[in-house]
C-alpha atoms as a PDB file:
ATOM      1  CA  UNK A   1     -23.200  30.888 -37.428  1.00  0.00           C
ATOM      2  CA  UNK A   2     -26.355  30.176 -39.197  1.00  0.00           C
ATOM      3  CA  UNK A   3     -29.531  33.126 -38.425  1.00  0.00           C
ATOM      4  CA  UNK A   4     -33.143  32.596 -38.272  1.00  0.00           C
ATOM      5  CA  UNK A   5     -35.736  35.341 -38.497  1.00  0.00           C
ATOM      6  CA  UNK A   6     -38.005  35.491 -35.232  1.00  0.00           C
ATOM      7  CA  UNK A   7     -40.643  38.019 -35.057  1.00  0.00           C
ATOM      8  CA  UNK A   8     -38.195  40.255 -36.546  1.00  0.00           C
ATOM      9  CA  UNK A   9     -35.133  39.570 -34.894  1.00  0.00           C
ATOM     10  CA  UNK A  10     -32.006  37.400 -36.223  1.00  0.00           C
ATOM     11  CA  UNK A  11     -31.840  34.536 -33.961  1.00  0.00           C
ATOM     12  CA  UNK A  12     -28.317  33.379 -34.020  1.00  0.00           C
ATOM     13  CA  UNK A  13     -28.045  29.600 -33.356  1.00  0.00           C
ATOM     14  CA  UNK A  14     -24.866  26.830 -34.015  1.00  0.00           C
ATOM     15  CA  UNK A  15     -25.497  23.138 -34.844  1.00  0.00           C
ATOM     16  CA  UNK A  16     -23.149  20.403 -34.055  1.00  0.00           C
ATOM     17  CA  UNK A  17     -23.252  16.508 -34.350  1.00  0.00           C
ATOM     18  CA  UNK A  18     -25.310  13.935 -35.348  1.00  0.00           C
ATOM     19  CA  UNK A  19     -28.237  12.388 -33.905  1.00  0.00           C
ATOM     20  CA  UNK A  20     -31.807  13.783 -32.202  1.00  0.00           C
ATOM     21  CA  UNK A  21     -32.238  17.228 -31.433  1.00  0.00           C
ATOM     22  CA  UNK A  22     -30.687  18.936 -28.486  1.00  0.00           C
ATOM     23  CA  UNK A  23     -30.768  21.990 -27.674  1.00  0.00           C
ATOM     24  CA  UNK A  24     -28.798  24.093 -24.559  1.00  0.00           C
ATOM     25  CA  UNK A  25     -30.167  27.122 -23.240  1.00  0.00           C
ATOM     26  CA  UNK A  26     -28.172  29.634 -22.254  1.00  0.00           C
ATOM     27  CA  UNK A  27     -28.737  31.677 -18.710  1.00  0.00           C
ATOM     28  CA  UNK A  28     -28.387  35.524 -18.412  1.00  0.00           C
ATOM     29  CA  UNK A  29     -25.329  37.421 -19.042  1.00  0.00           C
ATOM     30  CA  UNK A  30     -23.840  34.595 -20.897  1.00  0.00           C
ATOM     31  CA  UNK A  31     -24.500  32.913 -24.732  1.00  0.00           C
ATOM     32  CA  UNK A  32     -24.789  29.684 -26.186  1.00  0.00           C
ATOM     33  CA  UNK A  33     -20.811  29.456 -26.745  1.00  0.00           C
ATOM     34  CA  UNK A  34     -19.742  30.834 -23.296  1.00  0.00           C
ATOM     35  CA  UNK A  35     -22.530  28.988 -21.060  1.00  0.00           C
ATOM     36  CA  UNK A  36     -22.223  25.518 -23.353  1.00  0.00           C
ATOM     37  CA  UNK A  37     -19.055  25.804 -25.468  1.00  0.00           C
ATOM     38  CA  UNK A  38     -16.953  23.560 -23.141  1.00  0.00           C
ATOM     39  CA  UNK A  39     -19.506  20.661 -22.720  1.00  0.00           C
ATOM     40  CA  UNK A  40     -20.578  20.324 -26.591  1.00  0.00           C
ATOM     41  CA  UNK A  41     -17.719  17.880 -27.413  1.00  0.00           C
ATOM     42  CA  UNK A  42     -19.576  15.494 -24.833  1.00  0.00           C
ATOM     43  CA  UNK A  43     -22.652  15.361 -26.679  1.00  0.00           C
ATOM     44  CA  UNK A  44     -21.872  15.946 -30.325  1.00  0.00           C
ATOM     45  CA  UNK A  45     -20.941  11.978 -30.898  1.00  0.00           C
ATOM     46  CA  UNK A  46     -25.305  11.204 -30.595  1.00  0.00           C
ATOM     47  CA  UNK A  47     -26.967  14.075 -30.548  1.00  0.00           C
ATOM     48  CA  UNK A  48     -27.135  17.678 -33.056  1.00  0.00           C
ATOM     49  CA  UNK A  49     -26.142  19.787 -30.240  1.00  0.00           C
ATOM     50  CA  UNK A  50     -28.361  23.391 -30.925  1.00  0.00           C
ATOM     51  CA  UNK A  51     -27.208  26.228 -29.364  1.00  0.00           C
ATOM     52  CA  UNK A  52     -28.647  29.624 -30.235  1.00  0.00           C
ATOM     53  CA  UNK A  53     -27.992  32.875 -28.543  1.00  0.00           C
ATOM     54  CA  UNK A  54     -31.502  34.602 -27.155  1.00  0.00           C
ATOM     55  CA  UNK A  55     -32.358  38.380 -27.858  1.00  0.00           C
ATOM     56  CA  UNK A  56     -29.311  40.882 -25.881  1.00  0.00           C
ATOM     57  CA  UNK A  57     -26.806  38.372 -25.977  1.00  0.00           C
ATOM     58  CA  UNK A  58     -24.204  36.749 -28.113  1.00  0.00           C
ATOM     59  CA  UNK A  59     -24.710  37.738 -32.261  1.00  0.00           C
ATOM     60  CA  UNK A  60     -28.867  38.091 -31.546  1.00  0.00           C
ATOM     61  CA  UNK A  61     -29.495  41.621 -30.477  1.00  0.00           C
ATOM     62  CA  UNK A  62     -32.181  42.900 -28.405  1.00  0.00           C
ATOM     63  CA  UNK A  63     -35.828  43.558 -30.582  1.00  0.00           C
ATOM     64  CA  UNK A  64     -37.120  46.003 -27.981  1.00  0.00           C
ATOM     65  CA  UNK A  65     -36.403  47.587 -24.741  1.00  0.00           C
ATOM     66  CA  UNK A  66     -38.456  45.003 -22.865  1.00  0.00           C
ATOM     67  CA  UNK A  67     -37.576  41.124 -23.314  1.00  0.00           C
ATOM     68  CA  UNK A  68     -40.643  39.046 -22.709  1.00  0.00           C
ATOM     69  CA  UNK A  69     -40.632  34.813 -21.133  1.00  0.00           C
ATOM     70  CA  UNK A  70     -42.645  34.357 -24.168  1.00  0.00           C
ATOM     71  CA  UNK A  71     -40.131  35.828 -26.848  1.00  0.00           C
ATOM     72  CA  UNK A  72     -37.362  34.088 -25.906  1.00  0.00           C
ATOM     73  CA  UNK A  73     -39.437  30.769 -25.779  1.00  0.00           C
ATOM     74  CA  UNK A  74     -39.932  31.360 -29.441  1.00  0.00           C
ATOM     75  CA  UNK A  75     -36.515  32.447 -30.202  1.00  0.00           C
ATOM     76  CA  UNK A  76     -35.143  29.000 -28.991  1.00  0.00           C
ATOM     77  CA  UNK A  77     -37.966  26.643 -30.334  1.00  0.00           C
ATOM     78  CA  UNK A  78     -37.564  28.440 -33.811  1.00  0.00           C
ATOM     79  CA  UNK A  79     -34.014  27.899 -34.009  1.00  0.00           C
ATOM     80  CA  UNK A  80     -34.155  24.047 -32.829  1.00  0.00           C
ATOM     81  CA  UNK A  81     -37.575  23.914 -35.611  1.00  0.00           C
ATOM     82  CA  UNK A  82     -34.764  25.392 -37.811  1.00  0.00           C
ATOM     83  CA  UNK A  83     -32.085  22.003 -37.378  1.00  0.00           C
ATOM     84  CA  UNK A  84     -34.895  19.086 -36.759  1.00  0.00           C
ATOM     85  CA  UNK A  85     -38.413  18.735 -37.365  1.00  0.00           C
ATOM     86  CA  UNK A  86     -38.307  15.735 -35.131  1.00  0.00           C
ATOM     87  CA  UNK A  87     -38.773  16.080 -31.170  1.00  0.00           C
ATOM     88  CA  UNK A  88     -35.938  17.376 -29.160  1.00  0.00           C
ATOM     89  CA  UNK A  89     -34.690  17.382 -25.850  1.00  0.00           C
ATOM     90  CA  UNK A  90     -33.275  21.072 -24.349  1.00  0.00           C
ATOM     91  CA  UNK A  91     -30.877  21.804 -21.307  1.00  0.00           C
ATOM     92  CA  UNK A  92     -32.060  25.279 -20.137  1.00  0.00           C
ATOM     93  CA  UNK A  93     -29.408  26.686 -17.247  1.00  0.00           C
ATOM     94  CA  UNK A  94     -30.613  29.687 -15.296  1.00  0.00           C
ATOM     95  CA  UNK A  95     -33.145  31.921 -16.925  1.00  0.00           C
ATOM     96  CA  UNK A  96     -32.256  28.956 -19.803  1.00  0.00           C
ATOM     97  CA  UNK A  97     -34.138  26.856 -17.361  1.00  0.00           C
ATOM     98  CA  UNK A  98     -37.115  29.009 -16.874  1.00  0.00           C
ATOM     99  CA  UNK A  99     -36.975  29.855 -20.844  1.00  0.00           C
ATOM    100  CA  UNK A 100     -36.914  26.032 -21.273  1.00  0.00           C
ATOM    101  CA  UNK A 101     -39.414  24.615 -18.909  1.00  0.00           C
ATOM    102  CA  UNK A 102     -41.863  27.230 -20.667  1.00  0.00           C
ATOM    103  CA  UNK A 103     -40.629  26.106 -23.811  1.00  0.00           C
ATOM    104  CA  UNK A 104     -41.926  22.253 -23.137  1.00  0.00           C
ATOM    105  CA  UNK A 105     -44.916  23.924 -21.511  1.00  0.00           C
ATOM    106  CA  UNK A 106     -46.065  25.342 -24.504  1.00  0.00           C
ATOM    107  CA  UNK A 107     -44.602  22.645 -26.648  1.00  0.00           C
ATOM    108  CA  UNK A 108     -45.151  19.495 -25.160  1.00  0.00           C
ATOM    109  CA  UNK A 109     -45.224  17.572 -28.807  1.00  0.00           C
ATOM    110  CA  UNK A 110     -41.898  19.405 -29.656  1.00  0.00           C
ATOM    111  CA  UNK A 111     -40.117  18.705 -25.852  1.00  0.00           C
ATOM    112  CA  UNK A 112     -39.201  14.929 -25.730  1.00  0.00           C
ATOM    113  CA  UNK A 113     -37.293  15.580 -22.517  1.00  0.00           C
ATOM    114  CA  UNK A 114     -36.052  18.908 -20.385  1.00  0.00           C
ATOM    115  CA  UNK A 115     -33.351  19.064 -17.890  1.00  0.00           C
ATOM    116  CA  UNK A 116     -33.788  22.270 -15.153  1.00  0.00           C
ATOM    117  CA  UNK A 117     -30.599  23.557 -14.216  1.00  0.00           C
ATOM    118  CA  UNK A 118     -30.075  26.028 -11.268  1.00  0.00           C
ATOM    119  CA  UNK A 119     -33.710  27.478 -12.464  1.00  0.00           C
ATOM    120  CA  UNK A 120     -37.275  29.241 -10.591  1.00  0.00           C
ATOM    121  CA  UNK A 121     -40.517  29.216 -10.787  1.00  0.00           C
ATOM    122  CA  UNK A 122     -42.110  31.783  -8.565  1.00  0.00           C
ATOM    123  CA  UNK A 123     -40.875  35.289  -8.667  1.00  0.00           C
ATOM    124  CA  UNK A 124     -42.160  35.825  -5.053  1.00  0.00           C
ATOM    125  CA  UNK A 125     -38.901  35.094  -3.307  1.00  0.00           C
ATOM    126  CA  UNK A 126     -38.238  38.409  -1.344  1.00  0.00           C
ATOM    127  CA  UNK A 127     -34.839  37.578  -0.655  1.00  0.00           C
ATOM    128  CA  UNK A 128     -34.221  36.901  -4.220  1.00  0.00           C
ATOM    129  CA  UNK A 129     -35.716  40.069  -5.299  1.00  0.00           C
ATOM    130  CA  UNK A 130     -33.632  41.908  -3.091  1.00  0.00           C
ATOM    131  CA  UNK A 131     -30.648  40.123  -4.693  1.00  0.00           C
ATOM    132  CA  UNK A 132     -31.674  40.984  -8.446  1.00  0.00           C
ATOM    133  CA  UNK A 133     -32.738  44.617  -7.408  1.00  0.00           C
ATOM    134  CA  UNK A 134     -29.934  45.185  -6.396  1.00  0.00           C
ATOM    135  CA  UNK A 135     -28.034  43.561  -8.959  1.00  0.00           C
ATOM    136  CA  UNK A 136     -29.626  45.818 -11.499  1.00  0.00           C
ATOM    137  CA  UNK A 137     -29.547  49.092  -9.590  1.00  0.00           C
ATOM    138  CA  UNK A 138     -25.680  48.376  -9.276  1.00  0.00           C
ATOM    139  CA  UNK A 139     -24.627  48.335 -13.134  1.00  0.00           C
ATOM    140  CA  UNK A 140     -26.180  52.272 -12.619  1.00  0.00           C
ATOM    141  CA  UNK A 141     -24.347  53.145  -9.695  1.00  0.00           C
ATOM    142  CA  UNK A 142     -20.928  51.691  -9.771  1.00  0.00           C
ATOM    143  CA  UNK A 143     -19.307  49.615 -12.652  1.00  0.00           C
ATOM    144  CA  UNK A 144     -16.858  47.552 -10.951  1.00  0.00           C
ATOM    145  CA  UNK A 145     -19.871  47.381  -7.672  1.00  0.00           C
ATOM    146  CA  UNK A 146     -21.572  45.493 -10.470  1.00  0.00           C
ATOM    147  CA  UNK A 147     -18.800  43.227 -11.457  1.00  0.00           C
ATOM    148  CA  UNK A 148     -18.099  42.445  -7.945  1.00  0.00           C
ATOM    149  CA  UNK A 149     -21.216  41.205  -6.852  1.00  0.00           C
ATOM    150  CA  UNK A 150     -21.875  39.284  -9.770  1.00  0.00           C
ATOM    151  CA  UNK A 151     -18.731  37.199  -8.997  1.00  0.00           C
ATOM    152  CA  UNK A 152     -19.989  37.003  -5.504  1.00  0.00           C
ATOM    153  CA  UNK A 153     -23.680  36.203  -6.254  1.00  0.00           C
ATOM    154  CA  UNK A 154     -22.809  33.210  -9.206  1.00  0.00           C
ATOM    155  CA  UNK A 155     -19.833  31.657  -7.797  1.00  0.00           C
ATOM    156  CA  UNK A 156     -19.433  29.292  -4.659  1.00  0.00           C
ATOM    157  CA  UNK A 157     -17.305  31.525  -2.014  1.00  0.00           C
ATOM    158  CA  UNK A 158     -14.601  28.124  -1.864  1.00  0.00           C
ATOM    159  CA  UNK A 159     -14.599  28.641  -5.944  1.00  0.00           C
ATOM    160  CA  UNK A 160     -14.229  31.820  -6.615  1.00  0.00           C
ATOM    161  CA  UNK A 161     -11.018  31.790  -3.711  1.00  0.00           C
ATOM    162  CA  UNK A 162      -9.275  29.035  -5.568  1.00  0.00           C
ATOM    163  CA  UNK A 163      -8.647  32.164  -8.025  1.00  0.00           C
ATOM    164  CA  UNK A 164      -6.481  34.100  -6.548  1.00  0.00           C
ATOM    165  CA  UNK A 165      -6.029  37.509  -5.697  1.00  0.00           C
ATOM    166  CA  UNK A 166      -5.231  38.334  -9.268  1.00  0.00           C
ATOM    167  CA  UNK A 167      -7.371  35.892 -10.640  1.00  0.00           C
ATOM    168  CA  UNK A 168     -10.624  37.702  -8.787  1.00  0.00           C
ATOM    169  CA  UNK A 169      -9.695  40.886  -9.800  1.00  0.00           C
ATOM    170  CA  UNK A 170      -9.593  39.740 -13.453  1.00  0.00           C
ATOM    171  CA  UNK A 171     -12.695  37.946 -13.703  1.00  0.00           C
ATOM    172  CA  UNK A 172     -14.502  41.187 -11.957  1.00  0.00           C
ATOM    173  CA  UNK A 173     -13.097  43.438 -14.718  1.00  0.00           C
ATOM    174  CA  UNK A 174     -14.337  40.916 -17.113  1.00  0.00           C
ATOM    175  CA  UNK A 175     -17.913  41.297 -15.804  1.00  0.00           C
ATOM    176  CA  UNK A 176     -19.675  44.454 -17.694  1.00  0.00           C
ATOM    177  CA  UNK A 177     -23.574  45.556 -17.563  1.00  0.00           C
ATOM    178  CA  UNK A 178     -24.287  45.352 -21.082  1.00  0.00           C
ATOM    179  CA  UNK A 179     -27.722  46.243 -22.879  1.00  0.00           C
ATOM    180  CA  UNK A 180     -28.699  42.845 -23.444  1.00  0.00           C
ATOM    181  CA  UNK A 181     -27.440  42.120 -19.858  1.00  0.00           C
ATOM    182  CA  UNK A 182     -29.208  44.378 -17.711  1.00  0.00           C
ATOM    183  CA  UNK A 183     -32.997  43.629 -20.165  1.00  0.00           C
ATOM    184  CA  UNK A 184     -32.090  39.574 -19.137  1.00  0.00           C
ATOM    185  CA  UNK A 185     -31.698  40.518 -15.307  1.00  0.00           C
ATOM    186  CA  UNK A 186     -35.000  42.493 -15.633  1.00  0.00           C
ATOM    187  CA  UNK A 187     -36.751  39.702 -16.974  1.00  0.00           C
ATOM    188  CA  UNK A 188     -35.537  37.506 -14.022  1.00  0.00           C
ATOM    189  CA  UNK A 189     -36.802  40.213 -11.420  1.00  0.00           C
ATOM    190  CA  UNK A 190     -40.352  40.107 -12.880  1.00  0.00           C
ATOM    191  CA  UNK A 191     -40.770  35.978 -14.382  1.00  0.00           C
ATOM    192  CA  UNK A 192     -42.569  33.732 -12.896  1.00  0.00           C
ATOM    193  CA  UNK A 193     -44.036  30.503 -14.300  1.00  0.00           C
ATOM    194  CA  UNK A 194     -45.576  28.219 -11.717  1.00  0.00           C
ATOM    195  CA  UNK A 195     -49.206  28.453 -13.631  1.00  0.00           C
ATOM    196  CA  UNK A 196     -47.412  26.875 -16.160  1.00  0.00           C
ATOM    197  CA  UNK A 197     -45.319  23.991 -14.626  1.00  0.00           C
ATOM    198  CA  UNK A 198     -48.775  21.668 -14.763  1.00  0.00           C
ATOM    199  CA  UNK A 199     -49.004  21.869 -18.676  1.00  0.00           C
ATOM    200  CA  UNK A 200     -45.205  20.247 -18.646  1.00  0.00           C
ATOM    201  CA  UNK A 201     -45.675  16.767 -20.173  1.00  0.00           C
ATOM    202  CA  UNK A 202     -41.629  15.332 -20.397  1.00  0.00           C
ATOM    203  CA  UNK A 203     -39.622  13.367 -18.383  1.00  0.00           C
ATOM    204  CA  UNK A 204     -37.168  15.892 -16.766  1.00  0.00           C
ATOM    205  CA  UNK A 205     -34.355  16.169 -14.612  1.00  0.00           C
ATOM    206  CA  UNK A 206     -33.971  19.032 -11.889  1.00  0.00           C
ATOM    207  CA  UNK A 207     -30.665  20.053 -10.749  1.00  0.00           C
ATOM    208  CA  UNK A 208     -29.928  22.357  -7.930  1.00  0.00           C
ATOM    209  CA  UNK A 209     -26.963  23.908  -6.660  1.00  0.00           C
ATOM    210  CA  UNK A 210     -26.357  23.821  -3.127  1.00  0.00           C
ATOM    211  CA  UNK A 211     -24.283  26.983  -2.388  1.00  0.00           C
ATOM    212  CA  UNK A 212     -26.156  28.921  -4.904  1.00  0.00           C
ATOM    213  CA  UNK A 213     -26.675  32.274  -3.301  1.00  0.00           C
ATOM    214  CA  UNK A 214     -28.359  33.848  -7.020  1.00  0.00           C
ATOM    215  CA  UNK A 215     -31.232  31.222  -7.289  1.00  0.00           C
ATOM    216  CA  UNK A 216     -31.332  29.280  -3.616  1.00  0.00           C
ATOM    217  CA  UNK A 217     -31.388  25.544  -4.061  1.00  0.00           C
ATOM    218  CA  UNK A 218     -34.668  25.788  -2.212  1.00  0.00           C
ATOM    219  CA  UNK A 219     -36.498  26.875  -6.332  1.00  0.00           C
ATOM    220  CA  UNK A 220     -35.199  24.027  -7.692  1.00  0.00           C
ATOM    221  CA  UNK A 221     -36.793  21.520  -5.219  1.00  0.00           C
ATOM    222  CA  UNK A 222     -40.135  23.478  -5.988  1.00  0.00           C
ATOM    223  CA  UNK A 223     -39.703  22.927  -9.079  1.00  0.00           C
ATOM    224  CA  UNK A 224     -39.200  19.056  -9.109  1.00  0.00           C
ATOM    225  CA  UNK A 225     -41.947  19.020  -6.598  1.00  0.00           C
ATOM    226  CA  UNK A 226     -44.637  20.942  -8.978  1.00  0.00           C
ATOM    227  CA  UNK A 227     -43.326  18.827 -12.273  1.00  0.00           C
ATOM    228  CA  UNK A 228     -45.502  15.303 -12.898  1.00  0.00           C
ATOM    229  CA  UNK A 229     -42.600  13.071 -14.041  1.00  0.00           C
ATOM    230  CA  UNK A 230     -39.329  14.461 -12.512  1.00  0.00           C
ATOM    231  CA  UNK A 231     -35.998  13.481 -11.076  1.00  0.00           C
ATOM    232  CA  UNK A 232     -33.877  15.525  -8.251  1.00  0.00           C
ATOM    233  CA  UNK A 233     -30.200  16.154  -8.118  1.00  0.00           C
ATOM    234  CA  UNK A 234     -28.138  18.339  -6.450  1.00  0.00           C
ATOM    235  CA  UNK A 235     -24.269  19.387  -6.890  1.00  0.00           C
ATOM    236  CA  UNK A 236     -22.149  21.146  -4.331  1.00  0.00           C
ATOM    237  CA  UNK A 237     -21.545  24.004  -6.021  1.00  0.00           C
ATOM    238  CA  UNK A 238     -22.680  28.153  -6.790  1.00  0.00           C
ATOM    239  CA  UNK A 239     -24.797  29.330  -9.430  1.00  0.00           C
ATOM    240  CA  UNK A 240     -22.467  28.830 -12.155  1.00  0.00           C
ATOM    241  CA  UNK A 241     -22.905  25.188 -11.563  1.00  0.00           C
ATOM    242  CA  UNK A 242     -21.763  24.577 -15.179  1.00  0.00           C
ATOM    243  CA  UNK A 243     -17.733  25.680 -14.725  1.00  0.00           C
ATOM    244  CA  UNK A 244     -17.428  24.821 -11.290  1.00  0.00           C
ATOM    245  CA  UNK A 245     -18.948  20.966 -11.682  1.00  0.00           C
ATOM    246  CA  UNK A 246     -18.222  20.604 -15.360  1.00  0.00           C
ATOM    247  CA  UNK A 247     -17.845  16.907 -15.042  1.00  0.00           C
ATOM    248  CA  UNK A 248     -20.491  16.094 -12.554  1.00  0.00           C
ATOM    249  CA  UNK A 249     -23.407  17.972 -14.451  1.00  0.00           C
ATOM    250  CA  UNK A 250     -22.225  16.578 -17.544  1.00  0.00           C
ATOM    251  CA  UNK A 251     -22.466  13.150 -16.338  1.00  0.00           C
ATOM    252  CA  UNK A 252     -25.724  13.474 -14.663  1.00  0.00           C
ATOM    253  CA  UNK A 253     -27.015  15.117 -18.101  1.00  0.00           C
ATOM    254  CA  UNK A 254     -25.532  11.970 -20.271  1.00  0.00           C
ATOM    255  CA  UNK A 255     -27.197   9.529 -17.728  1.00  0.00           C
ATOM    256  CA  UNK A 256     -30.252  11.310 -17.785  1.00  0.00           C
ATOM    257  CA  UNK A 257     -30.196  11.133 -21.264  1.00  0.00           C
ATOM    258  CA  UNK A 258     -29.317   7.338 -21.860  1.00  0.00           C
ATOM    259  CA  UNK A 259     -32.361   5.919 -19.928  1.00  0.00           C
ATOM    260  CA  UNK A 260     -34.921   5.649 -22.823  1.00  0.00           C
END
């Protein structure tokens, strides 16, 4: 996995494919493997699928105690300036999608088009803070607390049945508060960019998720609503929108993508 230096820290990135630039963001908690991994083989055939791995996760490790909106904004524009010098397009999922619209924000010459997945603007939400408090105070408090109501914030209650008794209690254990974790759910407590939604310039696509109880479907309409050129979908489906609707979000991504 190829490295580039970014105010000091190793930015960790992969490129795959052929074709204009495009690059996935990954959300918190996750990298650019375990967000994107599964729906790079859909893209690779006309695009150079980028994928880098933002400070506290993945190979890229955290620079300081804080994270900032603006540092991971440069982490993922360096390591896309890094595979094409051309425009790009970027995916950003979750904080991705915050990380990305503030990416074509401050970019607009570099951002051909962005695609909002499951994303916010306004940090405001006092229902949503009370979710991410809490969601950080828990990884203090109680270990497997924190692993449980992860699963039960990101997934759709209907999904995260279809697992099983066994099959719940596995991916709970497989849910830990790392460093990197805990600075990314932080950062989502405090972000906000609605001053900057007016500076984005690219034809984009916002996609909420109906049964999302992490990031209501309600942010994602605000969103679309505050952007100059954008188109609305929505998917049935929790937070993690990308494993339970694999095929639908990759088909409303290719679509998207096709119509020059």
């Amino acid at each position: 996995m190829p490295t580039i230096d970014v105010n000091g820290t190793p930015v960790h990135y992969t490129s795959e494919g052929s074709g204009p630039g495009l690059l996935f963001v990954h959300g918190t908690a996750a990298d650019g493997e375990t967000n994107w991994g599964h729906v790079r083989e859909h893209f690779t055939e006309r695009h150079t699928v980028i994928t880098p791995d933002f400070s506290g996760s993945g190979k890229t490790p955290l620079h300081a105690d804080d994270l900032s909106l603006d540092e991971l904004v440069e982490q993922v524009i360096s390591a896309a300036g890094a595979v094409t010098s051309e425009p790009f397009d970027i995916v950003g999922f979750s904080l991705g999608a915050v990380v990305a619209a503030a990416a074509a924000a401050k970019y607009p010459e570099r951002v051909r088009r962005l695609i909002v997945i499951n994303g916010w603007a306004r940090n405001d939400d006092a229902r949503q803070q009370l979710a991410v408090d809490l969601w950080r105070r828990l990884s203090d408090l109680d270990a497997e607390a924190f692993g449980a109501y992860s699963a039960l914030l990101i997934f759709s209650p209907p999904f995260l049945a279809s697992f099983g008794a066994e099959g719940v209690k596995a991916t709970v254990a497989g849910i830990t508060a790392e460093a990197g974790t805990l600075r990314q759910i932080e950062l989502d407590h405090r972000v906000d960019i609605t001053d900057r939604l007016s500076s984005v310039t690219a034809r984009t696509l916002v996609v909420g998720s109906t049964r999302d109880l992490l990031i209501p479907v309600e942010h994602s309409r605000e969103i679309h609503e505050a952007l100059k050129d954008s188109e609305y979908a929505e998917l049935e489906s929790g937070h993690m929108v990308v494993f339970e609707k694999t095929p639908e979000l990759v088909q409303l991504i290719v679509e998207f993508l096709d119509r020059d």
